[in-house]
PDB file of N, CA and C in Angstrom:
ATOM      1  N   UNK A   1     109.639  82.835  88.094  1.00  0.00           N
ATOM      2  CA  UNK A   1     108.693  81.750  88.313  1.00  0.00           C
ATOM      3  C   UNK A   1     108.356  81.099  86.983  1.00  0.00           C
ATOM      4  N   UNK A   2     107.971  80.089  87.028  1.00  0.00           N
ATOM      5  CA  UNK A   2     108.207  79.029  85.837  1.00  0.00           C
ATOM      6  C   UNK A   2     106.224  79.002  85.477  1.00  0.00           C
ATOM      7  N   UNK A   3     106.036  78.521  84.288  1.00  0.00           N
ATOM      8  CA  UNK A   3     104.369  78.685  83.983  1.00  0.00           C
ATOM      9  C   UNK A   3     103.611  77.502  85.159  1.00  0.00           C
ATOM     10  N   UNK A   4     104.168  76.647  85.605  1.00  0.00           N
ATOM     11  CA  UNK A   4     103.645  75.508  86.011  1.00  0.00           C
ATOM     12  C   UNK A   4     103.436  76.400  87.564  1.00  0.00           C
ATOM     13  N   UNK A   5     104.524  76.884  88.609  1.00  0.00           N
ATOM     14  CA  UNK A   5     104.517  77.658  89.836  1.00  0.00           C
ATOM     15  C   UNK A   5     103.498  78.513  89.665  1.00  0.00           C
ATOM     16  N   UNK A   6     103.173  79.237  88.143  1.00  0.00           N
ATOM     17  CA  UNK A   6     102.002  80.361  88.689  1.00  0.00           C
ATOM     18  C   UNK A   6     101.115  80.239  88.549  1.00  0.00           C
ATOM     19  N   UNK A   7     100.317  78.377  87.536  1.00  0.00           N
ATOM     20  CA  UNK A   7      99.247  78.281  87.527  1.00  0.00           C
ATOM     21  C   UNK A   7      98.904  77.730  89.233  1.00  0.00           C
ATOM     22  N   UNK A   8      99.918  77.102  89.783  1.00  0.00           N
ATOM     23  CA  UNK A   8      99.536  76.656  91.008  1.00  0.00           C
ATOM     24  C   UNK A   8      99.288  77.292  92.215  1.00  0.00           C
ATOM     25  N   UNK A   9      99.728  78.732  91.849  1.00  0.00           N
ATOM     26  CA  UNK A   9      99.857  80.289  92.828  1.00  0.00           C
ATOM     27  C   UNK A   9      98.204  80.400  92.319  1.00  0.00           C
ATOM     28  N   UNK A  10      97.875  80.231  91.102  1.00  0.00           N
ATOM     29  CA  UNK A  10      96.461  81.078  90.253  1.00  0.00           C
ATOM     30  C   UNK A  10      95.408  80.629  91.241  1.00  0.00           C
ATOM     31  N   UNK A  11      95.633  78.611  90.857  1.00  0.00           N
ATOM     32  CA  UNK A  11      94.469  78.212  91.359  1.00  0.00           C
ATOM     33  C   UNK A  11      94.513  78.010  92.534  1.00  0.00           C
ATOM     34  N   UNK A  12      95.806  78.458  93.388  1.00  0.00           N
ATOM     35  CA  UNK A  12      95.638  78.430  94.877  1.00  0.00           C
ATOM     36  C   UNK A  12      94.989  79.236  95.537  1.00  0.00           C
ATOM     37  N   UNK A  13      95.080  81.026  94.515  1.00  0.00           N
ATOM     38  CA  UNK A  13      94.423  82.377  95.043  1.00  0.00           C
ATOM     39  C   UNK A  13      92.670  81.988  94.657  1.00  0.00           C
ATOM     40  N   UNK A  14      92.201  81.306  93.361  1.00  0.00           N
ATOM     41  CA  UNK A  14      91.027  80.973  93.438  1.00  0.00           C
ATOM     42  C   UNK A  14      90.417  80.180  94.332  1.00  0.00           C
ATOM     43  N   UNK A  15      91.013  79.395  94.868  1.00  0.00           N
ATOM     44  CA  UNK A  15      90.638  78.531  95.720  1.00  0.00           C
ATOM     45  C   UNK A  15      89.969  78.540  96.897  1.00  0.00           C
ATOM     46  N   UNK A  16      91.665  79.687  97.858  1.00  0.00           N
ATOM     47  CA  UNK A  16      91.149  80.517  98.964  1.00  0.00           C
ATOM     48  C   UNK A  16      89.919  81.783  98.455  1.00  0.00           C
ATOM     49  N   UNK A  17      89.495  82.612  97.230  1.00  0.00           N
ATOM     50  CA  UNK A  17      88.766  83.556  97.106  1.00  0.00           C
ATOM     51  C   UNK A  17      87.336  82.730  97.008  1.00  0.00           C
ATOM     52  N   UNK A  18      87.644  81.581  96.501  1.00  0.00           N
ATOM     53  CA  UNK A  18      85.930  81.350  96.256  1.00  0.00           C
ATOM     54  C   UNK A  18      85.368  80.253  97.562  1.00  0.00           C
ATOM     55  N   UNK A  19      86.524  79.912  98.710  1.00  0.00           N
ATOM     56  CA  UNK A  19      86.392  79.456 100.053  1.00  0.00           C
ATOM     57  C   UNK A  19      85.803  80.635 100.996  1.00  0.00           C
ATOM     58  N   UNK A  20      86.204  81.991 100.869  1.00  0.00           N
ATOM     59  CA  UNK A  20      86.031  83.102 101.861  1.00  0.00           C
ATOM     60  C   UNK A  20      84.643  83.549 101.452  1.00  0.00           C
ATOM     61  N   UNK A  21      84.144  83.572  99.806  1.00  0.00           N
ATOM     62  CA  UNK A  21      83.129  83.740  99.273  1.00  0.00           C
ATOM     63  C   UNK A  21      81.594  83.036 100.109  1.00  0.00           C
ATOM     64  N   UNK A  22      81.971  81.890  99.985  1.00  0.00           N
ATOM     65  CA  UNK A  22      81.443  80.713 100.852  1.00  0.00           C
ATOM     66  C   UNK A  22      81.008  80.948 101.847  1.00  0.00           C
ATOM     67  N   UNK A  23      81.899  81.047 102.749  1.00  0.00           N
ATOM     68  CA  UNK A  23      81.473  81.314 104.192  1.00  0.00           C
ATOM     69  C   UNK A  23      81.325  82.519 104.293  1.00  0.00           C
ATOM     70  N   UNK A  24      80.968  83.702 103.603  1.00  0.00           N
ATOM     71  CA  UNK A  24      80.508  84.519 103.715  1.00  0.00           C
ATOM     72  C   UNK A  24      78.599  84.430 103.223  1.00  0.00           C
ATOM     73  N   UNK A  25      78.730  83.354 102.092  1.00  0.00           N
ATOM     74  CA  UNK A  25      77.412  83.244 102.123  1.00  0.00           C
ATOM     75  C   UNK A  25      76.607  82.440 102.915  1.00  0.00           C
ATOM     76  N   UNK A  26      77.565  81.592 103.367  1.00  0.00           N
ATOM     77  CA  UNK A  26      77.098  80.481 104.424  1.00  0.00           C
ATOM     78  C   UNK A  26      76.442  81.267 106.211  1.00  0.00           C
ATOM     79  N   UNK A  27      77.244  82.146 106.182  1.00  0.00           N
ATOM     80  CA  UNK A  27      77.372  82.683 107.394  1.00  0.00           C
ATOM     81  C   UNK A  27      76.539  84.494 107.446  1.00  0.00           C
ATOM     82  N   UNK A  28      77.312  85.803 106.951  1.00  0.00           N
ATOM     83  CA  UNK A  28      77.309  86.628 107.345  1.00  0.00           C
ATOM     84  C   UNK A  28      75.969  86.990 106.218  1.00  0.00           C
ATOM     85  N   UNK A  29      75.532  86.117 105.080  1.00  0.00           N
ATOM     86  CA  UNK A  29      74.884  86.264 104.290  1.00  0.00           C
ATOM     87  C   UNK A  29      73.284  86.193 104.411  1.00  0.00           C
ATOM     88  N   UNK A  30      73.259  84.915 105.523  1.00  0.00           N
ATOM     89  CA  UNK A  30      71.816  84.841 105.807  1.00  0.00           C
ATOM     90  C   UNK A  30      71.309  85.453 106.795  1.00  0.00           C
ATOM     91  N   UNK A  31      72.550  85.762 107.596  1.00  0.00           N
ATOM     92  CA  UNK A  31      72.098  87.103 109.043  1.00  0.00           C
ATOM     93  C   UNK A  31      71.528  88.038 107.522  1.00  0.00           C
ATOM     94  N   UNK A  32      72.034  89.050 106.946  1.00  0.00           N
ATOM     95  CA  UNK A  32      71.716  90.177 106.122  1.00  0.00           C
ATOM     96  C   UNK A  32      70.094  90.114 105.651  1.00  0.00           C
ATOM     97  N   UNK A  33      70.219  88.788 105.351  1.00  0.00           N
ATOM     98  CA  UNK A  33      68.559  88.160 104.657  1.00  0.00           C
ATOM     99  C   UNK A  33      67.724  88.143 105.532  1.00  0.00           C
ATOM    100  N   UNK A  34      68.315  87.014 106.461  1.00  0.00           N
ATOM    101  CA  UNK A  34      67.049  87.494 108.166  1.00  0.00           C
ATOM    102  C   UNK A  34      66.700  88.785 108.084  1.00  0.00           C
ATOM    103  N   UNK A  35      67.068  89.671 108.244  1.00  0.00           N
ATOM    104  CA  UNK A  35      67.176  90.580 108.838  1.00  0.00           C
ATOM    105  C   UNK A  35      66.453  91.940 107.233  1.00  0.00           C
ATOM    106  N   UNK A  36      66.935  91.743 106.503  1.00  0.00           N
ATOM    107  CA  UNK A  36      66.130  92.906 105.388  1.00  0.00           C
ATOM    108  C   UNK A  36      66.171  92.119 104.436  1.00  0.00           C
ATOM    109  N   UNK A  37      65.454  90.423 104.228  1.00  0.00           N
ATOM    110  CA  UNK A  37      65.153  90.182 103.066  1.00  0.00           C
ATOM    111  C   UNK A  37      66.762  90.017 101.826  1.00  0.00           C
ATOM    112  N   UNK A  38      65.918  89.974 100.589  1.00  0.00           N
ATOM    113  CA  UNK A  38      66.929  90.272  99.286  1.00  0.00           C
ATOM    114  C   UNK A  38      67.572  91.721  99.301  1.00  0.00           C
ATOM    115  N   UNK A  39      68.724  91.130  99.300  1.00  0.00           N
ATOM    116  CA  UNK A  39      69.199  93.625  99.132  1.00  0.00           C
ATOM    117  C   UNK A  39      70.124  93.379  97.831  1.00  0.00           C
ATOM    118  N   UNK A  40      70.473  92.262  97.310  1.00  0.00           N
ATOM    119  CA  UNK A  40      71.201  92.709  96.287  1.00  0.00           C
ATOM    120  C   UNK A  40      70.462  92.757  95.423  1.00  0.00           C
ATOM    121  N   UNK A  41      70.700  93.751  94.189  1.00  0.00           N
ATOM    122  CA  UNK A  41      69.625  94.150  93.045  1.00  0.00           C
ATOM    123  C   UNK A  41      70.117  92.946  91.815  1.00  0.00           C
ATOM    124  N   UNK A  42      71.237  92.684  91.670  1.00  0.00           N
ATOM    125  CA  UNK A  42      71.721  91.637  90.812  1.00  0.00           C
ATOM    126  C   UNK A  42      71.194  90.493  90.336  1.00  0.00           C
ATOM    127  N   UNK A  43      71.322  90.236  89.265  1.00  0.00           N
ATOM    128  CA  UNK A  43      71.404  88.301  89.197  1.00  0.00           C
ATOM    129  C   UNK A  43      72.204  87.867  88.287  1.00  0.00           C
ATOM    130  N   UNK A  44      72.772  87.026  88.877  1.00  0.00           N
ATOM    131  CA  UNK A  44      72.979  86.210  89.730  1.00  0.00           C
ATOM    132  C   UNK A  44      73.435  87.443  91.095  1.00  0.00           C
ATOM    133  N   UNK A  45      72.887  86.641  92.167  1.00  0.00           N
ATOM    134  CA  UNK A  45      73.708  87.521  93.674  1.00  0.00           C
ATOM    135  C   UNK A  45      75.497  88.264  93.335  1.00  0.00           C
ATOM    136  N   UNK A  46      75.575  89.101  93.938  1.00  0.00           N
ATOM    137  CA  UNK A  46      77.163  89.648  93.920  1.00  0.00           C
ATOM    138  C   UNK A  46      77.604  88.807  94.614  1.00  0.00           C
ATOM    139  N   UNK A  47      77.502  87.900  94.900  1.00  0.00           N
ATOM    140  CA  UNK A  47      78.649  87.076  96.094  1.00  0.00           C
ATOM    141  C   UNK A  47      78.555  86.011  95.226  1.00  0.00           C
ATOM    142  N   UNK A  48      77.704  85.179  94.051  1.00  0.00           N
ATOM    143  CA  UNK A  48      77.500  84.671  93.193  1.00  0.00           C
ATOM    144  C   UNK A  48      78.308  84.728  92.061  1.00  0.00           C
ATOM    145  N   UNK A  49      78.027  86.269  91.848  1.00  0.00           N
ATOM    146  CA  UNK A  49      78.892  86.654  90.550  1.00  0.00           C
ATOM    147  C   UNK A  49      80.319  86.801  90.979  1.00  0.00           C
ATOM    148  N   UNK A  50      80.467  87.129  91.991  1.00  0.00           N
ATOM    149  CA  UNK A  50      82.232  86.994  92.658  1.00  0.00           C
ATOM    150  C   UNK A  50      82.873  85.631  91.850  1.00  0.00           C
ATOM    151  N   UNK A  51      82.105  85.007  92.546  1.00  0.00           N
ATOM    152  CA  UNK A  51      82.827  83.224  92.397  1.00  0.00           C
ATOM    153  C   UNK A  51      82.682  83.132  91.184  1.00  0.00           C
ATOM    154  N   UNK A  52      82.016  83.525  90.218  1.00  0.00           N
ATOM    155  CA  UNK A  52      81.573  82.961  88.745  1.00  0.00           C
ATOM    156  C   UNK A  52      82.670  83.759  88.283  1.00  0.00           C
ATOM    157  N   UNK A  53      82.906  84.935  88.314  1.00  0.00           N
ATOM    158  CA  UNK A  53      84.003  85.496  87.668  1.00  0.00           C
ATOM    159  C   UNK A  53      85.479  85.328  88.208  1.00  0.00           C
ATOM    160  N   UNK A  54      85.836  84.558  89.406  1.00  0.00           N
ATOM    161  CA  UNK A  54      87.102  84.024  89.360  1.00  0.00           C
ATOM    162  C   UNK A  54      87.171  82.956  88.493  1.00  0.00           C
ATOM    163  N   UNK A  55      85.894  81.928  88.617  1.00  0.00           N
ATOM    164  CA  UNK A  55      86.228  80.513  88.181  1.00  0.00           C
ATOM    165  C   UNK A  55      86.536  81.174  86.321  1.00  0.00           C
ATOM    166  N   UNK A  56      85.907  82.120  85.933  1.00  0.00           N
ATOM    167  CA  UNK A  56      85.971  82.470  84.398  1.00  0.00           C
ATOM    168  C   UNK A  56      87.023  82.887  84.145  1.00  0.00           C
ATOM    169  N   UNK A  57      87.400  84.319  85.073  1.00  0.00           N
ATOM    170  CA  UNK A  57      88.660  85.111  84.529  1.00  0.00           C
ATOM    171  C   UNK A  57      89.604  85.149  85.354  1.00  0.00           C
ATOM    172  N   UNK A  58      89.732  84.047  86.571  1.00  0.00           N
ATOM    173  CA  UNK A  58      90.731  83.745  87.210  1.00  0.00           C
ATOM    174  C   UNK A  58      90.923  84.800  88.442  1.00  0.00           C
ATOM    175  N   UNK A  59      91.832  84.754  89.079  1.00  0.00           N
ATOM    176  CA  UNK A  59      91.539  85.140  90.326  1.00  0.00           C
ATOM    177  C   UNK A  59      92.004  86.422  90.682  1.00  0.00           C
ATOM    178  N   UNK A  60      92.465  87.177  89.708  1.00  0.00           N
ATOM    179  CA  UNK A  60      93.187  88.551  89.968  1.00  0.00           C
ATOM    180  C   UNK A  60      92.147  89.167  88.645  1.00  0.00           C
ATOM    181  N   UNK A  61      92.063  88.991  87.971  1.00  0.00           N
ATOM    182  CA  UNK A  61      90.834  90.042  86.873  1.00  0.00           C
ATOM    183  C   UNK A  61      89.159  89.758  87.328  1.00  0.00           C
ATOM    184  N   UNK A  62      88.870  87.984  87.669  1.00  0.00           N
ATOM    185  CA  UNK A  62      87.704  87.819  88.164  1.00  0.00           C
ATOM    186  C   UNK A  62      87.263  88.419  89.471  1.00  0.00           C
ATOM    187  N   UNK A  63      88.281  88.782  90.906  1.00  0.00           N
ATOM    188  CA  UNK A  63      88.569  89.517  91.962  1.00  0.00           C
ATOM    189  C   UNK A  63      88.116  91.066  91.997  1.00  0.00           C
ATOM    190  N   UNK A  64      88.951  91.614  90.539  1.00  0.00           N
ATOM    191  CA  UNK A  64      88.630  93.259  90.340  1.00  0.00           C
ATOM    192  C   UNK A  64      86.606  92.869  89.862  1.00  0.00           C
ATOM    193  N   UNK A  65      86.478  92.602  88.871  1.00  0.00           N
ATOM    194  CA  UNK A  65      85.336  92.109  88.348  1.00  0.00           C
ATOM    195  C   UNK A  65      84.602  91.902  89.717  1.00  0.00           C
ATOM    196  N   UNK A  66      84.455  91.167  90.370  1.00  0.00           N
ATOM    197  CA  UNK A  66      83.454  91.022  91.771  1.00  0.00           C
ATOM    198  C   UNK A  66      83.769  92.069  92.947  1.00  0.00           C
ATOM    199  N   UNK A  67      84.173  92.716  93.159  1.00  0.00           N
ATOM    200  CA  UNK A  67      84.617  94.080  93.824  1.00  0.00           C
ATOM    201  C   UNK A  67      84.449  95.120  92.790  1.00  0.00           C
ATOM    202  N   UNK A  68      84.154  95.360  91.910  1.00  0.00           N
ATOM    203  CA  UNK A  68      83.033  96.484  90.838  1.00  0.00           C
ATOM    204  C   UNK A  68      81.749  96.220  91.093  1.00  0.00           C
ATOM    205  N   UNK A  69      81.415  94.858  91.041  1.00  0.00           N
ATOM    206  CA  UNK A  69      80.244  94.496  91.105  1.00  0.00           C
ATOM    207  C   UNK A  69      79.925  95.213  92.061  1.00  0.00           C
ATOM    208  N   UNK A  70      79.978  94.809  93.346  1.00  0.00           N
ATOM    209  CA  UNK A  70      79.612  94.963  94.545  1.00  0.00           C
ATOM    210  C   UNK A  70      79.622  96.294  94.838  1.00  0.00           C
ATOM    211  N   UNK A  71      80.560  97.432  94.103  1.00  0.00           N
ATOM    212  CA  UNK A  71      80.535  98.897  94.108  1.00  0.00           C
ATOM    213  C   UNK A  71      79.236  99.307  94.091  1.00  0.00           C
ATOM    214  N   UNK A  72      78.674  98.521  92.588  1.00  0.00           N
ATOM    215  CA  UNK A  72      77.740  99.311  91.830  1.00  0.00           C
ATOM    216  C   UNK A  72      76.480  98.634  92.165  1.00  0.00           C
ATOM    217  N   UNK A  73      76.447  97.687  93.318  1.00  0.00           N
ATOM    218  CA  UNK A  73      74.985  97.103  93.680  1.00  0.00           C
ATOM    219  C   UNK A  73      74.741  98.331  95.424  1.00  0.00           C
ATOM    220  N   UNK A  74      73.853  99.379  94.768  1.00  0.00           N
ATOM    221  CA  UNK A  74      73.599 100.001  95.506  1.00  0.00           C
ATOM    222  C   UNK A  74      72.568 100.802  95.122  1.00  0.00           C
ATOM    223  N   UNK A  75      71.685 101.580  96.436  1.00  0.00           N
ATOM    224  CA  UNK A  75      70.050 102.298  96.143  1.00  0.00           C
ATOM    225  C   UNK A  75      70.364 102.897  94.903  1.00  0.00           C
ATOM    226  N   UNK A  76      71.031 103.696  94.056  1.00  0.00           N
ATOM    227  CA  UNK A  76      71.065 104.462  92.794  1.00  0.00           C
ATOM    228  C   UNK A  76      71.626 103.318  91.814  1.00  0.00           C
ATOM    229  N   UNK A  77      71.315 102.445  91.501  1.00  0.00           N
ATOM    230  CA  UNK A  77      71.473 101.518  90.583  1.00  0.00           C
ATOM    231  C   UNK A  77      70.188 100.516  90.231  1.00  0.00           C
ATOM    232  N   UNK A  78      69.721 100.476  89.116  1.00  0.00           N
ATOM    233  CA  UNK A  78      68.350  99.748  88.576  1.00  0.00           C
ATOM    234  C   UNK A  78      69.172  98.048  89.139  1.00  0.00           C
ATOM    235  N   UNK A  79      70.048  97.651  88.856  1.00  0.00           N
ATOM    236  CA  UNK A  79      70.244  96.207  89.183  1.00  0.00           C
ATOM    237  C   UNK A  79      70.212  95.434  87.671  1.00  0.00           C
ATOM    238  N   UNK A  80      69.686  94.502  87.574  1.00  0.00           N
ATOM    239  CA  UNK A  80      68.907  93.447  86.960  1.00  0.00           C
ATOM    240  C   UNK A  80      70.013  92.193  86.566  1.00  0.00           C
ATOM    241  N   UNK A  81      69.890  91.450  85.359  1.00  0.00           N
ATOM    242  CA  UNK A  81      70.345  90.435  85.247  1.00  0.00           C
ATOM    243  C   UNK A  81      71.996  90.584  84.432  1.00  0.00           C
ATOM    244  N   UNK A  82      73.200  90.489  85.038  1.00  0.00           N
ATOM    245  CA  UNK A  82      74.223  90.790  85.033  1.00  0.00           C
ATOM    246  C   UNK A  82      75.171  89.481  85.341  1.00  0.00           C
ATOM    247  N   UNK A  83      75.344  88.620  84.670  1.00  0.00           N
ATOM    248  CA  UNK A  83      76.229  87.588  84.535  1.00  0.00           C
ATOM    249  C   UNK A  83      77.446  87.523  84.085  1.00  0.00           C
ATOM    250  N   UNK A  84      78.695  87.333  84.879  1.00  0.00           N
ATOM    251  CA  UNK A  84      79.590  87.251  84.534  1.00  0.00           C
ATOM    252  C   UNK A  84      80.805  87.005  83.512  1.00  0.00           C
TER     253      UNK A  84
END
């Protein structure tokens, strides 16, 4: 594959990751909120920091990066301000 094919593979995988991001906050995100308020300890939100760290480190290192996140936003974790 040639450099030009894999930036267009890159920003095609960012594209679709920070589209699914979306409608996850659009949708399955505000049921969670109805329902128990704020639960992520983060800030910016993990579904926030997802998208911020593809658009930064692209869509296969920013991907691992927002799927850690989301590991470590849980009851045994203080949280706080964690930007991508």
């Amino acid at each position: 594959m040639n450099r030009t094919a894999l930036q267009s593979l890159s920003h095609f995988a960012s594209v679709i990751l920070i589209g699914l991001v979306r409608v996850y906050q659009g949708t399955l995100s505000q049921v969670i909120y109805a329902l128990f308020g704020r639960v992520c300890r983060f800030e910016p939100s993990c579904s926030q920091y997802f998208i911020d760290a593809v658009r930064k480190h692209g869509p296969w290192r920013g991907a691992v990066r927002g799927v850690w996140r989301v590991c470590r936003c849980n009851p045994l974790c203080r949280g706080g301000y964690d930007p991508a």
